[in-house]
C-alpha atoms as a PDB file:
ATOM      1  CA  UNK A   1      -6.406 -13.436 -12.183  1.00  0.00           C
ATOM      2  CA  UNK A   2      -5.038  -9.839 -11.998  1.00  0.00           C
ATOM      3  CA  UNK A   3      -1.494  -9.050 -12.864  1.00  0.00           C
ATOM      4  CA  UNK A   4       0.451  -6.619 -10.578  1.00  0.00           C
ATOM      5  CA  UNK A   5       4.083  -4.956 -11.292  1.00  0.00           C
ATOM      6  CA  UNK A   6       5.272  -5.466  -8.586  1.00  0.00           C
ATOM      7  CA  UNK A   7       8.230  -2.796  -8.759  1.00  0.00           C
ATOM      8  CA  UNK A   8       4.996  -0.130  -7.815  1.00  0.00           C
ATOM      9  CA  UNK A   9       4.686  -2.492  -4.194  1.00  0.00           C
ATOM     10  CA  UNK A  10       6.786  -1.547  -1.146  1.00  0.00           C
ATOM     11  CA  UNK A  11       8.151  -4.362  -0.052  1.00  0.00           C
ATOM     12  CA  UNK A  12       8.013  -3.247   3.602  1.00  0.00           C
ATOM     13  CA  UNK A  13       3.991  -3.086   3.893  1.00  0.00           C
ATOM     14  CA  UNK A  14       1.480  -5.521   3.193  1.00  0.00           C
ATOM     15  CA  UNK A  15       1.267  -6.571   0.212  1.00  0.00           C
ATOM     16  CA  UNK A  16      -2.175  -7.953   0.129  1.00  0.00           C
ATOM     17  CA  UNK A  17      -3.893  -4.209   0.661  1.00  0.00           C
ATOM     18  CA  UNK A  18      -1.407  -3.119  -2.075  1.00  0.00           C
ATOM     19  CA  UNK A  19      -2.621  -5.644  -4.540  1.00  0.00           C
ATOM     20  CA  UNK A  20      -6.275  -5.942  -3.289  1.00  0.00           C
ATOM     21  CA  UNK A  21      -7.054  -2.649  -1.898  1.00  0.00           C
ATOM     22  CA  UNK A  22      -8.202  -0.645   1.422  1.00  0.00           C
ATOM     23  CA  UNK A  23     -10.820  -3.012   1.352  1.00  0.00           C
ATOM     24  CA  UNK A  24      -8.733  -5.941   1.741  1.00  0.00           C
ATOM     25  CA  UNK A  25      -8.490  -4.872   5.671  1.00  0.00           C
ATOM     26  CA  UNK A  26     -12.300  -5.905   6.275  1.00  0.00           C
ATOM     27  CA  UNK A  27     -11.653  -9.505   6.646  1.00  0.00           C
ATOM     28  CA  UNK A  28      -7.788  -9.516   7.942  1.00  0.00           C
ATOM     29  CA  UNK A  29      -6.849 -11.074  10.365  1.00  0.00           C
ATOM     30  CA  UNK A  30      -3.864  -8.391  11.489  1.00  0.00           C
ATOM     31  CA  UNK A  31      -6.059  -5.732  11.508  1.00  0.00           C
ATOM     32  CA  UNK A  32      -5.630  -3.876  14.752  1.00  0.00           C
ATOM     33  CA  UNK A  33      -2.939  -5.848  16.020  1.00  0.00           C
ATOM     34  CA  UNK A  34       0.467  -5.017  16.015  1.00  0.00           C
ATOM     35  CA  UNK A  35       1.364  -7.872  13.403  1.00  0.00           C
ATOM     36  CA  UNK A  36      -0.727  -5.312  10.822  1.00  0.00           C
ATOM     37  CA  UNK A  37       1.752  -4.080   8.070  1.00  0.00           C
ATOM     38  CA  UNK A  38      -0.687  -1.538   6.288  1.00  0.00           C
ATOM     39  CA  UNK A  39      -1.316   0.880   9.186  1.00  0.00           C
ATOM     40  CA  UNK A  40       0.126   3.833   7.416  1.00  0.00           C
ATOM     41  CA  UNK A  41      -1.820   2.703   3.652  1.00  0.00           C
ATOM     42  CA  UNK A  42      -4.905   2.685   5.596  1.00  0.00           C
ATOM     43  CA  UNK A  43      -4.176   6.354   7.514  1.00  0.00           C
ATOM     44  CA  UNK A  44      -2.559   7.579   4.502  1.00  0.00           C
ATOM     45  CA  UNK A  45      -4.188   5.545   1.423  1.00  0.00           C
ATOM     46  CA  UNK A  46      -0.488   5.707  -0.323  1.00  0.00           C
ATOM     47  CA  UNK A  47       2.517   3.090   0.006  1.00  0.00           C
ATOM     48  CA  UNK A  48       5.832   4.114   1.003  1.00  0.00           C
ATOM     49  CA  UNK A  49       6.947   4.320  -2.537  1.00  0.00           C
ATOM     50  CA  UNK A  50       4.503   7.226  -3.082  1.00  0.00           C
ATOM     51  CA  UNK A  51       2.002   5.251  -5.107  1.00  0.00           C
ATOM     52  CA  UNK A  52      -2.088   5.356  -4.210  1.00  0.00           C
ATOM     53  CA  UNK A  53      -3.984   2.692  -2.750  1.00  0.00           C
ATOM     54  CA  UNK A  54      -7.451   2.825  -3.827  1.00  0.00           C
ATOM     55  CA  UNK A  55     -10.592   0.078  -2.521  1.00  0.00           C
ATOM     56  CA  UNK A  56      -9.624  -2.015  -5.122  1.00  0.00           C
ATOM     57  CA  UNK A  57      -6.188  -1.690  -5.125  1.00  0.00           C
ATOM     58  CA  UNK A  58      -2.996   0.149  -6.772  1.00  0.00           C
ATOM     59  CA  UNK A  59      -3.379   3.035  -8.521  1.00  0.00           C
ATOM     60  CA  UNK A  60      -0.116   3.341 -10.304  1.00  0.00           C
ATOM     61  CA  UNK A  61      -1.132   6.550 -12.609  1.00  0.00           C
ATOM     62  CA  UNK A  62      -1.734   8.228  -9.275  1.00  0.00           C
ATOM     63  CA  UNK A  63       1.964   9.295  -7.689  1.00  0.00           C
ATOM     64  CA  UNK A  64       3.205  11.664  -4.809  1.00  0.00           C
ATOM     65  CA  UNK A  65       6.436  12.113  -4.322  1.00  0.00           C
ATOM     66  CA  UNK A  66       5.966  13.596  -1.401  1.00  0.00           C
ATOM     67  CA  UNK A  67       5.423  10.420   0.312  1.00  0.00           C
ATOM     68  CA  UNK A  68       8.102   8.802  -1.561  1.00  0.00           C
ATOM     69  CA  UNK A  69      10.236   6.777   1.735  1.00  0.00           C
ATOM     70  CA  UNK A  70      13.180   6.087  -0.670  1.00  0.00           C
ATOM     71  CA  UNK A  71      13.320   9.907  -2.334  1.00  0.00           C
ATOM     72  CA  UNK A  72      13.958  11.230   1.147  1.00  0.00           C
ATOM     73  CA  UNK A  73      16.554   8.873   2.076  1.00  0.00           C
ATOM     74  CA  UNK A  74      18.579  10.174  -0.900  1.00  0.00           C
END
């Protein structure tokens, strides 16, 4: 089983691309739908905390802050 900080997820987008990766979408059931939470990790490949989304998952070494939601909020 892998083990996930969870403090690198946003907790408003789908968690299950986050943990499991862009490839994750290929058998969702959201996908396309309105209901989907990781439109903008799939178009941008980064969560709203700035952190990458790879195939396989979270790529916490790998930060922009320019896509950091909660930096420009502050």
């Amino acid at each position: 089983m892998r083990r996930v900080d969870t403090s690198y997820l946003s907790t408003d987008e789908c968690w299950s691309i986050q943990i499991n990766g862009l490839l994750h979408c290929q058998n969702c059931k959201w996908t396309g739908i309105s209901a989907c939470e990781g439109k903008n990790i799939v178009k941008t490949h980064r969560n709203s905390k700035g952190y990458k989304i790879g195939e396989k998952g979270i790529i916490t070494t790998d930060y922009d802050s320019n896509f950091d939601q909660l930096k420009k909020h502050l």
